[in-house]
C-alpha atoms as a PDB file:
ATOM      1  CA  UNK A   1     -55.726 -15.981 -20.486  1.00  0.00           C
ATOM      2  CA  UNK A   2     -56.812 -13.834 -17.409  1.00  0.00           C
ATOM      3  CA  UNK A   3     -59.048 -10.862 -17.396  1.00  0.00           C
ATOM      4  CA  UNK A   4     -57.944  -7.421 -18.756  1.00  0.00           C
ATOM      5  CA  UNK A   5     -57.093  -4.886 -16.182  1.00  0.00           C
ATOM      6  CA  UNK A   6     -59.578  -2.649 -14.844  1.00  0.00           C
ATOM      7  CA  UNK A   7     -59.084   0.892 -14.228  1.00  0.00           C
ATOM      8  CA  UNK A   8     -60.504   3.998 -12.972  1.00  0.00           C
ATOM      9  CA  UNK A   9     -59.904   7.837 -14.237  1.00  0.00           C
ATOM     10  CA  UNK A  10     -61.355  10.300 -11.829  1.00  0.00           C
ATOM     11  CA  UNK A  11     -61.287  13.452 -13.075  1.00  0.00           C
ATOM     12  CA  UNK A  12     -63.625  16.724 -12.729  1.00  0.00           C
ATOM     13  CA  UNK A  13     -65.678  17.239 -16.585  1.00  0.00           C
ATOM     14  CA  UNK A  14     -66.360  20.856 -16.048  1.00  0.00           C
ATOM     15  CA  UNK A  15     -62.175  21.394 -15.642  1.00  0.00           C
ATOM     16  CA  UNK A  16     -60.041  22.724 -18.544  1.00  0.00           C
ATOM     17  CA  UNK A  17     -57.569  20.108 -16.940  1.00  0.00           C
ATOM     18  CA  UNK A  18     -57.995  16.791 -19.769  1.00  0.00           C
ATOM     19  CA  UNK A  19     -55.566  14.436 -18.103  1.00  0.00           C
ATOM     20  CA  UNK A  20     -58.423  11.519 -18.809  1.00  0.00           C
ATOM     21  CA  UNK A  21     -58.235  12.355 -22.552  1.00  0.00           C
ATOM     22  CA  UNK A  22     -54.253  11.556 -22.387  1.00  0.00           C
ATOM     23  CA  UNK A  23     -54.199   8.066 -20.132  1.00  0.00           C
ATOM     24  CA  UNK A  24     -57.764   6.289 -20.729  1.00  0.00           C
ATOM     25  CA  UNK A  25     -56.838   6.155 -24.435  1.00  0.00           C
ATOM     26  CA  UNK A  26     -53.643   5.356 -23.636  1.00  0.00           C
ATOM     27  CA  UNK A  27     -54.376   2.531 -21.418  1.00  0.00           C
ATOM     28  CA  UNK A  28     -57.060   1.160 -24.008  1.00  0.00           C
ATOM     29  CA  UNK A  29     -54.629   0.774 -26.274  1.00  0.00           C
ATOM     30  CA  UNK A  30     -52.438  -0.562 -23.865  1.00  0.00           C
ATOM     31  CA  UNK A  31     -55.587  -3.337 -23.822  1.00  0.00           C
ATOM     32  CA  UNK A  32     -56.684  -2.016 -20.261  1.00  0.00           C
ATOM     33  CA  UNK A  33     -60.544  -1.588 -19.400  1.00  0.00           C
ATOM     34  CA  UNK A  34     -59.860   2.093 -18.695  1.00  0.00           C
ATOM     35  CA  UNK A  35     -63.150   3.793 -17.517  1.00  0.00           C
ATOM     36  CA  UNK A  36     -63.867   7.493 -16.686  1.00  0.00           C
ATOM     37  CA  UNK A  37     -65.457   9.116 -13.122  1.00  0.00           C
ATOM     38  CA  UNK A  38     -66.995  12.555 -12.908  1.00  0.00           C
ATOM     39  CA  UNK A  39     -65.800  13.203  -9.378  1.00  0.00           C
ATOM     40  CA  UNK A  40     -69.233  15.509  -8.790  1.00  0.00           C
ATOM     41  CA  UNK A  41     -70.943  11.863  -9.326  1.00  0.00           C
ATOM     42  CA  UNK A  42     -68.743  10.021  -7.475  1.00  0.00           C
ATOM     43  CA  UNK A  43     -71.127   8.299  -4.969  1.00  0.00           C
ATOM     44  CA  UNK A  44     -73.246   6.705  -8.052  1.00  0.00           C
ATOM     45  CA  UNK A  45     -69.804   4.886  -9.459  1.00  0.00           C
ATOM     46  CA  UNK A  46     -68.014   4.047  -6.017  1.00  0.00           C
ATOM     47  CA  UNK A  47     -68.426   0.620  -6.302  1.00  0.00           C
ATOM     48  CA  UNK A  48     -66.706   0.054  -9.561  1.00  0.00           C
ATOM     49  CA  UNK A  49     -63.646   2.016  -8.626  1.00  0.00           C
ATOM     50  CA  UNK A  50     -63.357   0.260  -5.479  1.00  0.00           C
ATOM     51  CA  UNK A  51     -63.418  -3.488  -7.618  1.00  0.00           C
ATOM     52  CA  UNK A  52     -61.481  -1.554 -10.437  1.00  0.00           C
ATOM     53  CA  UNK A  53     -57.485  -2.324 -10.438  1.00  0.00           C
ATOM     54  CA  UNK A  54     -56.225   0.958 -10.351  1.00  0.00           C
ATOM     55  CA  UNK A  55     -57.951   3.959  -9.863  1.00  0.00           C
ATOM     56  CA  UNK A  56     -56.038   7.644 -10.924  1.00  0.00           C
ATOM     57  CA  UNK A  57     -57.400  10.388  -9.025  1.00  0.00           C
ATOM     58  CA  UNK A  58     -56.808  13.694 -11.358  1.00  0.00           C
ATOM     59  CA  UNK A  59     -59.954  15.437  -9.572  1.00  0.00           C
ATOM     60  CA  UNK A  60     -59.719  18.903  -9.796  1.00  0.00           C
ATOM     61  CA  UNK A  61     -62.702  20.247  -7.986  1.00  0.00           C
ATOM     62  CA  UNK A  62     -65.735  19.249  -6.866  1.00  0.00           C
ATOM     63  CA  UNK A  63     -68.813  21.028  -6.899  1.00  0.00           C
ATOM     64  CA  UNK A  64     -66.470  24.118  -8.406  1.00  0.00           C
ATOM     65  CA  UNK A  65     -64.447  24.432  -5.214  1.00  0.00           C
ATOM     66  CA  UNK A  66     -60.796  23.254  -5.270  1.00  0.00           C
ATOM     67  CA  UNK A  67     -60.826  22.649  -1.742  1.00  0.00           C
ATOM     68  CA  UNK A  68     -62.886  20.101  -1.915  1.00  0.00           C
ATOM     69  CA  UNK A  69     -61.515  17.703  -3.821  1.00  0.00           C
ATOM     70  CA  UNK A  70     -59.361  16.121  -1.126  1.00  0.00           C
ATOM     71  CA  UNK A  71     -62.906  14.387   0.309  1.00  0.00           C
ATOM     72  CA  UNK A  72     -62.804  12.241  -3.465  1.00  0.00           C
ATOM     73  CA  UNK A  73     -59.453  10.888  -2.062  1.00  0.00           C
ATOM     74  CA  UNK A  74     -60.554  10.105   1.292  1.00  0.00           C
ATOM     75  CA  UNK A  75     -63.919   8.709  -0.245  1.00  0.00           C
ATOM     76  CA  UNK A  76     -61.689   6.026  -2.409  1.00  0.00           C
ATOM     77  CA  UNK A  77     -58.915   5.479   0.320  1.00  0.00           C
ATOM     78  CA  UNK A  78     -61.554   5.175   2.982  1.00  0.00           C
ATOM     79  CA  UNK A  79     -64.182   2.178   0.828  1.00  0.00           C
ATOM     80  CA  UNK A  80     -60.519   0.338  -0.682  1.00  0.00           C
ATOM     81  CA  UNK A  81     -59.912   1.849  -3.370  1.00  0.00           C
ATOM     82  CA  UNK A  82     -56.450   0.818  -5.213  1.00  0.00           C
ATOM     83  CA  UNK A  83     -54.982   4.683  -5.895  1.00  0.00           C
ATOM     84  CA  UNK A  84     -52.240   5.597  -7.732  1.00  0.00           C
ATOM     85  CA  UNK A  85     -49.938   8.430  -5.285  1.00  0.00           C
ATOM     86  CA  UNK A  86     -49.620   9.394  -1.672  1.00  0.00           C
ATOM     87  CA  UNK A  87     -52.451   8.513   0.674  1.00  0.00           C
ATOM     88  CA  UNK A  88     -55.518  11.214   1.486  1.00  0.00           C
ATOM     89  CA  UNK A  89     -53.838  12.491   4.400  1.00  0.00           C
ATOM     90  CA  UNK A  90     -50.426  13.182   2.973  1.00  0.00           C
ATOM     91  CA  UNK A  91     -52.609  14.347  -0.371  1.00  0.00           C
ATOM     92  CA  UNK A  92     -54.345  16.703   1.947  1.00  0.00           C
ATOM     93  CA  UNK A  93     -50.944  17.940   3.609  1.00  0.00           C
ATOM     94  CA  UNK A  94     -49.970  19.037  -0.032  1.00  0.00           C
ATOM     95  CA  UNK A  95     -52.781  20.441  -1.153  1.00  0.00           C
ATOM     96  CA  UNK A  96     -52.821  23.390   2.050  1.00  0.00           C
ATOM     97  CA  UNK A  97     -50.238  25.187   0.668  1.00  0.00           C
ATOM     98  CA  UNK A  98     -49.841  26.677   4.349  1.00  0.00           C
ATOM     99  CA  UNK A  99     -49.220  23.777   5.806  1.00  0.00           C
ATOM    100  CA  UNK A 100     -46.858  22.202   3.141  1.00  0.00           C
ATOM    101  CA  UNK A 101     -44.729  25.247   3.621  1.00  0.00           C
ATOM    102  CA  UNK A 102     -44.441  24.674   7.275  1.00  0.00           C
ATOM    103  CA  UNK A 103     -43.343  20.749   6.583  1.00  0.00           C
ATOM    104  CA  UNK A 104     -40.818  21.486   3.795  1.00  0.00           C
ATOM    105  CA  UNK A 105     -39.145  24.464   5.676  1.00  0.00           C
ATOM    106  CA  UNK A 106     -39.094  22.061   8.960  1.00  0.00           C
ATOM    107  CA  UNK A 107     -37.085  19.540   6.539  1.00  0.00           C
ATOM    108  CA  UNK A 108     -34.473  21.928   6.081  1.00  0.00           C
ATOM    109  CA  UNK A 109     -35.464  23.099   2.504  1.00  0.00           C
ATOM    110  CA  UNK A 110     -35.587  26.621   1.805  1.00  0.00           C
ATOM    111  CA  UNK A 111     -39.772  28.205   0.572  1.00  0.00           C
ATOM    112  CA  UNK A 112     -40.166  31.955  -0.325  1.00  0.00           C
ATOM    113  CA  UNK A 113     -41.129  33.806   2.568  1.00  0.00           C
ATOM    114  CA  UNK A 114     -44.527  34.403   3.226  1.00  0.00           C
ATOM    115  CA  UNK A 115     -47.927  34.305   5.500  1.00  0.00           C
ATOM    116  CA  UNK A 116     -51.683  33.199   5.147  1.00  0.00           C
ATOM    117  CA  UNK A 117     -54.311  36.025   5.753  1.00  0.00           C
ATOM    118  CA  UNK A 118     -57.450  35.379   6.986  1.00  0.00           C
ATOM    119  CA  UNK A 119     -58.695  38.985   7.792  1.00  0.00           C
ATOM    120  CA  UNK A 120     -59.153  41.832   5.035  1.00  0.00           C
ATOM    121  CA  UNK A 121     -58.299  44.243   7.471  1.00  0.00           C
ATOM    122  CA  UNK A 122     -55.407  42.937   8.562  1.00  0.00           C
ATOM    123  CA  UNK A 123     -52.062  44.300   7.511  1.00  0.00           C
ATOM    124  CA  UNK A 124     -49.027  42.087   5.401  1.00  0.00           C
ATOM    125  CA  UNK A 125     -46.512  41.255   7.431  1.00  0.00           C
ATOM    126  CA  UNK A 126     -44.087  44.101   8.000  1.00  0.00           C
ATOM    127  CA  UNK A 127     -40.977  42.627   6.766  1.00  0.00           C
ATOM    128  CA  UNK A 128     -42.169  40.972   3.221  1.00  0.00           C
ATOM    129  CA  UNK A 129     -40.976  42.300   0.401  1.00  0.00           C
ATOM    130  CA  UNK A 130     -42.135  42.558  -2.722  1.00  0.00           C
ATOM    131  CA  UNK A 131     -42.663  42.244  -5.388  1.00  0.00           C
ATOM    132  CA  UNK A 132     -45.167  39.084  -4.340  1.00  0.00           C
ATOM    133  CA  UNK A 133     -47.100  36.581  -4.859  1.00  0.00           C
ATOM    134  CA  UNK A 134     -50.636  35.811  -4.032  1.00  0.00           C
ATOM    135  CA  UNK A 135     -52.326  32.649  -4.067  1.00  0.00           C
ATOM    136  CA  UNK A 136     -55.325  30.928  -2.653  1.00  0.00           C
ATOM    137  CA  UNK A 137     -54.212  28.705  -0.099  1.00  0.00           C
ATOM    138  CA  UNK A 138     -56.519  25.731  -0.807  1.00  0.00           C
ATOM    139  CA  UNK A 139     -56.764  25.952  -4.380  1.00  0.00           C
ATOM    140  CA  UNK A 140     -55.333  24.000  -7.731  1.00  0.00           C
ATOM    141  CA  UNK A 141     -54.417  24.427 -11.231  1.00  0.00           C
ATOM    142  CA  UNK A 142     -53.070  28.181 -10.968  1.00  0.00           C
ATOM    143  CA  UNK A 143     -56.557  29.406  -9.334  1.00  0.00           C
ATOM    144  CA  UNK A 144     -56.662  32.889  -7.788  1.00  0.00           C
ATOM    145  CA  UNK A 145     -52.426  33.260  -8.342  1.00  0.00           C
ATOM    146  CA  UNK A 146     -51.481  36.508  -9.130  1.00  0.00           C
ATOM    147  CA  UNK A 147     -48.539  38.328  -9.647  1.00  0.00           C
ATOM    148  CA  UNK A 148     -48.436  41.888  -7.144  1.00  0.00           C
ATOM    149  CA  UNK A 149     -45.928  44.902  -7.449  1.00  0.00           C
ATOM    150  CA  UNK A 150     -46.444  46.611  -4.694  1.00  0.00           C
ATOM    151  CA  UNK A 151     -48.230  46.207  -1.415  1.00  0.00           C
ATOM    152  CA  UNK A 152     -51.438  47.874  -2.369  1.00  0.00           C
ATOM    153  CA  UNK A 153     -51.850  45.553  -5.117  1.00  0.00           C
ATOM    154  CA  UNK A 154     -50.932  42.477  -3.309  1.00  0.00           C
ATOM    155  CA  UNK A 155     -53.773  43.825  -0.174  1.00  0.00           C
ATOM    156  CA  UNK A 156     -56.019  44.290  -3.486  1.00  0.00           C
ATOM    157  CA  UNK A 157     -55.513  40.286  -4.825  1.00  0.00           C
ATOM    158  CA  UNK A 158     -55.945  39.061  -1.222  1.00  0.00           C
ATOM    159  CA  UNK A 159     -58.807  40.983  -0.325  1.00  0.00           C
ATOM    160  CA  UNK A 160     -60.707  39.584  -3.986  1.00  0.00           C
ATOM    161  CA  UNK A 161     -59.509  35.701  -2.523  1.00  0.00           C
ATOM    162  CA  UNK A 162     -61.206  36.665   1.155  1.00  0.00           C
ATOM    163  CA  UNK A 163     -64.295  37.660  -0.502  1.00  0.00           C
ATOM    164  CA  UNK A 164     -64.506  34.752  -2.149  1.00  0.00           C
ATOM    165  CA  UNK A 165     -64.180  33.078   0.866  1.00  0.00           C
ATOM    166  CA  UNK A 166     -60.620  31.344  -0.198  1.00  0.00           C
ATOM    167  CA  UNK A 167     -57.693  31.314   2.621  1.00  0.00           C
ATOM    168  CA  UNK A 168     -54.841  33.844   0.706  1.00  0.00           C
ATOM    169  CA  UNK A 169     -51.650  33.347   0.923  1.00  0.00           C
ATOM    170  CA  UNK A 170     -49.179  36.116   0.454  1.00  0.00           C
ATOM    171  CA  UNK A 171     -45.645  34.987  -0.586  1.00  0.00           C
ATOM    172  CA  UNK A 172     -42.149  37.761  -1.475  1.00  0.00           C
ATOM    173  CA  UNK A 173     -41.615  36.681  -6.031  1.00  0.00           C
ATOM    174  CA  UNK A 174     -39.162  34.552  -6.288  1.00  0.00           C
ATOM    175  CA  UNK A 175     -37.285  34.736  -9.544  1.00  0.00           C
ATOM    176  CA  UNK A 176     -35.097  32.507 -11.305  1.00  0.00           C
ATOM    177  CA  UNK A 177     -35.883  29.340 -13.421  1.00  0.00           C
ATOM    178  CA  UNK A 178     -39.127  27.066 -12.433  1.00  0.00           C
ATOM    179  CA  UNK A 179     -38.481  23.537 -12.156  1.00  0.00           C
ATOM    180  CA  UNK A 180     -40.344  20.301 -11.277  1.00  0.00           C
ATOM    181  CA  UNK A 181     -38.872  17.089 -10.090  1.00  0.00           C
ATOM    182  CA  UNK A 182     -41.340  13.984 -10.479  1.00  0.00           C
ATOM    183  CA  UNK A 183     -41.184  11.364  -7.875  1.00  0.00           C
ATOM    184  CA  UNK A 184     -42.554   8.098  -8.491  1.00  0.00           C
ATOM    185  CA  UNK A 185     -42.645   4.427  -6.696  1.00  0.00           C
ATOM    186  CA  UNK A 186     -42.808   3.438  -3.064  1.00  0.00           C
ATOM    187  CA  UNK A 187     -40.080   4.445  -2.024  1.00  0.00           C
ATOM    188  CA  UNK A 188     -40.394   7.275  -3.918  1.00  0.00           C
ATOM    189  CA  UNK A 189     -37.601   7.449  -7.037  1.00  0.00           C
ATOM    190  CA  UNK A 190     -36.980  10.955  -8.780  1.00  0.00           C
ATOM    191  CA  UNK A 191     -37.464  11.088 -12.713  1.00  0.00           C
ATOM    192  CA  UNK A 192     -35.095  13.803 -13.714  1.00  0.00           C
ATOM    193  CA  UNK A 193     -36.142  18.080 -13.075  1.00  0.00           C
ATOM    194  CA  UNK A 194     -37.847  19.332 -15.818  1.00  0.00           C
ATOM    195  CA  UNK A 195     -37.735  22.947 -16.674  1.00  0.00           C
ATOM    196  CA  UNK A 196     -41.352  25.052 -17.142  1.00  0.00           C
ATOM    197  CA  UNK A 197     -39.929  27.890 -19.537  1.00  0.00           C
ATOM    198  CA  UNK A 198     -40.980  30.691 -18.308  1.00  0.00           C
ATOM    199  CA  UNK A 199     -39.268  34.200 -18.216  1.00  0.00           C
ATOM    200  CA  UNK A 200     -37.012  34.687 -14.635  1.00  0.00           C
ATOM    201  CA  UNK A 201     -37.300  38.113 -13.959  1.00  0.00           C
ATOM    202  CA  UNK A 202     -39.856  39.760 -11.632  1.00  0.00           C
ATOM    203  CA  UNK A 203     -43.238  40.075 -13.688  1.00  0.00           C
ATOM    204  CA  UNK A 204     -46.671  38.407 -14.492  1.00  0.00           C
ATOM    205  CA  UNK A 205     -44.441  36.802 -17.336  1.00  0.00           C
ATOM    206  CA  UNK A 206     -42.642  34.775 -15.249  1.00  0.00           C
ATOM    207  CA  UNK A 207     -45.569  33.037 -13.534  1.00  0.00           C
ATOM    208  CA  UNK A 208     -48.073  29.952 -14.658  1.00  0.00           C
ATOM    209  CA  UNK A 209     -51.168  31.717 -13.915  1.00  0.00           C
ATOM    210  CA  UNK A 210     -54.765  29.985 -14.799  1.00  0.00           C
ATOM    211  CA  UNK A 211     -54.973  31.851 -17.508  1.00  0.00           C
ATOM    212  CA  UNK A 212     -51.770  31.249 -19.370  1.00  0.00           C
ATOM    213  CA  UNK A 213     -51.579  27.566 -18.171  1.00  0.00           C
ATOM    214  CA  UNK A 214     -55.389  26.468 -19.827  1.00  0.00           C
ATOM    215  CA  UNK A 215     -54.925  28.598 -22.878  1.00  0.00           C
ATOM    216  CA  UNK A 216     -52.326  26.768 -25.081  1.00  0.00           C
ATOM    217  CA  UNK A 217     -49.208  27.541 -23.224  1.00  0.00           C
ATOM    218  CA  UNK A 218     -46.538  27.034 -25.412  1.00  0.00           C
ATOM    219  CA  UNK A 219     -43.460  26.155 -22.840  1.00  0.00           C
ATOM    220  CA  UNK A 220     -44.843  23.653 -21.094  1.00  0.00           C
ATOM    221  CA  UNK A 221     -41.936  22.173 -20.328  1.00  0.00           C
ATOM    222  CA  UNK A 222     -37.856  20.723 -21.231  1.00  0.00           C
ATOM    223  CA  UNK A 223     -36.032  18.319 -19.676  1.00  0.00           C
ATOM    224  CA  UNK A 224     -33.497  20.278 -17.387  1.00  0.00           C
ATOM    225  CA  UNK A 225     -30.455  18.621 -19.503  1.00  0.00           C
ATOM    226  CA  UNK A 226     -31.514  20.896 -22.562  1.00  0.00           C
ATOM    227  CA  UNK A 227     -32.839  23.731 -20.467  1.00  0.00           C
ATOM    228  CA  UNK A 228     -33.714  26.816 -23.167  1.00  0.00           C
ATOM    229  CA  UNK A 229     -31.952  29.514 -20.597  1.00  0.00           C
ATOM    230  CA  UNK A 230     -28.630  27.021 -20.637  1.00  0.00           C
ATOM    231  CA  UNK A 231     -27.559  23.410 -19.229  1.00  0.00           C
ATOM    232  CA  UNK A 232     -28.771  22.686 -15.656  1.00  0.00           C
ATOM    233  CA  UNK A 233     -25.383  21.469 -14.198  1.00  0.00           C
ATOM    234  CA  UNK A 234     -24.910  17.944 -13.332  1.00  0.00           C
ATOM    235  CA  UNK A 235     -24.707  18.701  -9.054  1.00  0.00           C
ATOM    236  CA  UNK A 236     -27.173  20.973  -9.467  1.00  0.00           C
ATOM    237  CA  UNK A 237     -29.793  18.127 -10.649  1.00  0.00           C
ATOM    238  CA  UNK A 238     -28.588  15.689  -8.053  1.00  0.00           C
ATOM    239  CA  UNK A 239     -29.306  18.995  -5.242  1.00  0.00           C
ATOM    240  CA  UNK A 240     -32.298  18.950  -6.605  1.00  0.00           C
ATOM    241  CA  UNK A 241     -33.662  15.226  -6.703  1.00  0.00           C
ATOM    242  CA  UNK A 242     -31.875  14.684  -3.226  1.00  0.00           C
ATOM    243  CA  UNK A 243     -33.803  17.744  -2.071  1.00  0.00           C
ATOM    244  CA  UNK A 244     -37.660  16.913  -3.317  1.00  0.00           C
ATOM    245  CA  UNK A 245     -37.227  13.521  -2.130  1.00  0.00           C
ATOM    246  CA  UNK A 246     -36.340  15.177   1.042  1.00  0.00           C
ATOM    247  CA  UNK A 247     -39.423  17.403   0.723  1.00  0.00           C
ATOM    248  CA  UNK A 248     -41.531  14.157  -0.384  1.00  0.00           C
ATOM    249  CA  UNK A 249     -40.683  12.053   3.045  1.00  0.00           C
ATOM    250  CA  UNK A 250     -41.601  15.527   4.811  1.00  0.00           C
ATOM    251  CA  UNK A 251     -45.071  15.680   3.210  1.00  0.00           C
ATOM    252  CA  UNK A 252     -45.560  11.651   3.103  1.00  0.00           C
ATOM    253  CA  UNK A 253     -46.132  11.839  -0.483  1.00  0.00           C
ATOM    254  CA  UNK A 254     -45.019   8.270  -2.103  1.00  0.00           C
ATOM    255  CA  UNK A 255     -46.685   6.203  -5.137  1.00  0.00           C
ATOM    256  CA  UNK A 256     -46.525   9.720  -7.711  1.00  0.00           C
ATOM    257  CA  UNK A 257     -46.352  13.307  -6.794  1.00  0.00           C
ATOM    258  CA  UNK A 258     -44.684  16.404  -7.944  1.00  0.00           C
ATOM    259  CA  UNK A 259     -42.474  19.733  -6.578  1.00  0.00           C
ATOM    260  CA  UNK A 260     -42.616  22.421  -7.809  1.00  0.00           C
ATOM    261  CA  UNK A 261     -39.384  24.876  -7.176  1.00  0.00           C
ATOM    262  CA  UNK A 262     -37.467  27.474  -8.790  1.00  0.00           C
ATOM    263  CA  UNK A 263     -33.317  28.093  -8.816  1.00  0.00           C
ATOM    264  CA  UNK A 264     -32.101  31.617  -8.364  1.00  0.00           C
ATOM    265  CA  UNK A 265     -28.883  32.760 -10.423  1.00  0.00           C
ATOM    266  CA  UNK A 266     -27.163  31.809  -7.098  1.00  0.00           C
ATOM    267  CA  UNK A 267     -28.037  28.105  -7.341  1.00  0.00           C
ATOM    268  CA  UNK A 268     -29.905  28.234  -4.732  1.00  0.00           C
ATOM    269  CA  UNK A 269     -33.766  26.451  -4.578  1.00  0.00           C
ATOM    270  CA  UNK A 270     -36.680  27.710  -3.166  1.00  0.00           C
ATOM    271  CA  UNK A 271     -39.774  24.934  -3.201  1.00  0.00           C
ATOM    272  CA  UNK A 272     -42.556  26.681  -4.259  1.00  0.00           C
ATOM    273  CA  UNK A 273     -45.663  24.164  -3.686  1.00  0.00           C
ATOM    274  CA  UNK A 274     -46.007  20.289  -3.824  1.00  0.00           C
ATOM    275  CA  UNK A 275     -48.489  18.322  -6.117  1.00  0.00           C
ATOM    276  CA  UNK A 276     -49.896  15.127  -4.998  1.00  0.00           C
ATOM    277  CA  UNK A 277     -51.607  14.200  -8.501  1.00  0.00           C
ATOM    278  CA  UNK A 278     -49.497  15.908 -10.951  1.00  0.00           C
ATOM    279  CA  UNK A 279     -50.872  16.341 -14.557  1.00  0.00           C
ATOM    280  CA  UNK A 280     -50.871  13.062 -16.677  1.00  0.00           C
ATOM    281  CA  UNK A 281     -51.347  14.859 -19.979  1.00  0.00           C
ATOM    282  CA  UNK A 282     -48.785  14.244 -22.845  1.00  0.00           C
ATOM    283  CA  UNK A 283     -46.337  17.052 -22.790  1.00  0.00           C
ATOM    284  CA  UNK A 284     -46.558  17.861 -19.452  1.00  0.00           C
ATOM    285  CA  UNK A 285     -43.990  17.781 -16.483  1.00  0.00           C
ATOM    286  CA  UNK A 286     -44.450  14.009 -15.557  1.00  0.00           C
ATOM    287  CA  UNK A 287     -44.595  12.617 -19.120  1.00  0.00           C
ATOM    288  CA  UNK A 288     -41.851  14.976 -20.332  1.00  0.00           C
ATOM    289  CA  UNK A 289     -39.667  13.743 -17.188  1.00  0.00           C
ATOM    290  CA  UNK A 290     -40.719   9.944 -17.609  1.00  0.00           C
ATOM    291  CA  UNK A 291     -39.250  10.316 -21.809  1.00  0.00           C
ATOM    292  CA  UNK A 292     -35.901  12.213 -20.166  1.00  0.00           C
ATOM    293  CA  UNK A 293     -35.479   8.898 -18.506  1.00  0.00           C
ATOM    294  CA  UNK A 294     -36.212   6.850 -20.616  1.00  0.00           C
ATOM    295  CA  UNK A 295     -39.643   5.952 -20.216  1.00  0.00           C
ATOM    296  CA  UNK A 296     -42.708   5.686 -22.673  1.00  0.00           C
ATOM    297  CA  UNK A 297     -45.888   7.331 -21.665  1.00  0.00           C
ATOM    298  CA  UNK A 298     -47.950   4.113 -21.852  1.00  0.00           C
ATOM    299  CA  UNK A 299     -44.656   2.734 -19.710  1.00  0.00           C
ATOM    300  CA  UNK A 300     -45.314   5.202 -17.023  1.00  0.00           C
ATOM    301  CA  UNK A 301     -49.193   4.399 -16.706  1.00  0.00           C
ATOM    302  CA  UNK A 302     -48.095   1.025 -16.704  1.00  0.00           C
ATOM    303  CA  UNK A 303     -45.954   1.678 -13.788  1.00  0.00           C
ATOM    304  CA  UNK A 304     -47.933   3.785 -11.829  1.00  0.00           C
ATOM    305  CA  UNK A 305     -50.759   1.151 -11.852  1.00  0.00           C
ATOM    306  CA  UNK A 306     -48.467  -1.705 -10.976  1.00  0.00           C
ATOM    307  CA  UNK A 307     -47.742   0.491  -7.650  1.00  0.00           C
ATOM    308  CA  UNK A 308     -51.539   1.418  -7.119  1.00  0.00           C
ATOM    309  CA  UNK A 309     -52.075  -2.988  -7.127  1.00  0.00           C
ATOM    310  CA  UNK A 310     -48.621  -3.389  -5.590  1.00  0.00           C
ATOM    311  CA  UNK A 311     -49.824  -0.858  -2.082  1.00  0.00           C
ATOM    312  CA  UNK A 312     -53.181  -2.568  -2.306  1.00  0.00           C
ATOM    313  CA  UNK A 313     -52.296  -5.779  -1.829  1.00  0.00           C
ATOM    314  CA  UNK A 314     -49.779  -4.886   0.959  1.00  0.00           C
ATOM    315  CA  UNK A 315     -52.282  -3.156   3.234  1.00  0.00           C
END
C-alpha cells in the first residue's frame, strides 16, 4: 500500500474567500494529506508544497493587495511546484483585466466597451456610454467594482481607485443574464454555463459587488438548464462553451479556470472577465457546474489533482 497523497491549499487567512474550508476537508476525507498555506507566509512552507502532490493556489491577496498575488504563482511554478490551472504567465494575463480584454476581443469574442485610466484628470472616453462600470484593473473577488449612472459618478469611483493607487478600469453596463462556463483538463473541457442570478436590468442590483458576494449571497448560482429567468436554449449553451474555450486558448488558461460573461435579450455574449483560480467552495460556480455534469465535488478535486501530477510529470 503506497503513501497517501499529499496536497497543498494556498489560500490568503485574512480573505472572506474560505475555498480551503470546502476542499482540505474534502480531500481528508477523500484520505488525502491535505495541508493549508497562508500565502503572506509562503517562503517559510515552500518546500513542502514543492514535494507536496498537488498544490491549489486560491490566494487572494498578499500582503492586502490583490495585485500581488500573481508573484505566489510564479513563486510555486518557478521552485516545481505541481499546480492545479493555467501556468503564472497565462494566470497573470487573466488577472489584468486590461489586458485580458485586449486577448479575448483579438479572438473574435465580443467584451463591453471600455478603457483603463491612469490619470484623475483625465477625461472618459468620449464615446462610452453609460450607465458603467468601474473596476480596479488588477484586483479580485469584486474589489473596488461599482456600479455608475452617470459620468460624474463613474469620474467619482475612478478617481477613489487612483487614489488608492489601483489601475481603474471604466467599462459601458452590460445587462442581461451573468453566466460562467468552467473549463477544466489539459486540453481544456467545458463543464456546462452556470447562471449567477442576479437581476438584468441596469442597476447596482444586477452586479456581484464585494459586498453582496462575502455577505451570504443567496443566488449564487443554477445550472443554465434550470435558469430562474427561463431555459438557456440548447445552441445557446453550445455558443457559449465553444466561445470560452475560444477565450481560454486566447488567454492560455488550461488545467481549471473560469469566464465570466453575460447574454443580452438578443443572444448575444459579452465576456466580462476571466478567472484563473475560480472559487472551490461548495455551491459555487465550479462545484455547481461539476454536479450539472455529473460530477461529485470530491470527484472534481480528485480530477483537478490528477491534472496538477499529470502536467508535472510531463514537463
Amino acid at each position: 500500500m503506497g503513501r497517501p497523497l499529499t496536497v497543498g491549499v494556498v489560500h490568503t487567512a485574512a480573505s472572506p474567500c474560505r475555498c480551503h474550508a470546502s476542499i482540505v476537508p474534502a480531500l481528508r476525507a477523500a484520505g488525502v494529506d491535505a495541508f493549508e498555506v497562508d500565502a503572506d507566509v509562503l517562503p517559510l512552507h515552500l518546500p513542502r508544497l514543492v514535494a507536496a502532490d498537488a498544490v491549489f493556489d486560491q490566494t487572494d491577496t498578499v500582503a492586502g493587495r490583490g495585485w500581488l498575488r500573481g508573484a505566489v504563482r510564479t513563486a510555486l511554478e518557478r521552485a516545481g511546484a505541481a499546480l492545479v490551472g493555467p501556468s503564472a504567465a497565462a494566470a497573470a494575463w487573466a488577472d489584468d483585466k486590461d489586458e485580458a480584454r485586449r486577448r479575448l476581443a483579438a479572438a473574435g469574442l465580443r467584451v463591453p466597451d471600455g478603457a483603463t485610466v491612469r490619470d484623475p484628470r483625465a477625461p472618459l472616453p468620449r464615446g462610452l456610454a453609460g450607465p458603467f462600470v468601474v473596476k480596479a484593473a488588477h484586483e479580485h473577488g469584486s474589489r473596488g467594482l461599482v456600479y455608475a449612472a452617470t459620468r460624474a459618478a463613474a469620474r467619482a469611483a475612478v478617481g477613489r481607485l487612483l487614489a488608492r493607487g489601483r489601475l481603474a478600469l471604466v467599462e459601458a453596463f452590460v445587462p442581461g443574464l451573468e453566466v460562467s462556463v468552467t473549463l477544466v483538463g489539459r486540453p481544456a473541457r467545458a463543464l456546462p454555463p452556470v447562471e449567477v442570478r442576479l437581476g438584468t436590468t441596469a442597476g447596482p442590483a444586477s452586479m456581484l459587488t464585494f459586498g453582496r458576494k462575502w455577505t451570504g449571497f443567496a443566488g449564487r448560482a443554477a445550472p443554465a438548464g434550470r435558469l430562474a429567468t427561463g431555459t438557456l436554449a440548447p445552441a445557446l449553451a453550445r455558443r457559449l462553451v465553444a466561445q470560452a474555450r475560444r477565450g481560454a486558448r486566447a488567454l492560455g488558461l488550461d488545467g481549471f479556470a473560469r469566464l465570466d460573461g453575460r447574454v443580452r435579450d438578443d443572444g448575444t455574449v459579452v465576456w466580462l472577465e476571466a478567472n484563473p483560480r475560480p472559487s472551490l467552495e461548495r455551491g459555487a460556480d465550479a462545484a455547481v457546474a461539476a454536479a450539472a455534469a455529473g460530477m461529485a465535488y470530491d470527484a472534481l478535486l480528485a480530477r483537478l489533482v490528477r491534472g496538477a501530477r499529470r502536467a508535472r510529470r510531463t514537463t
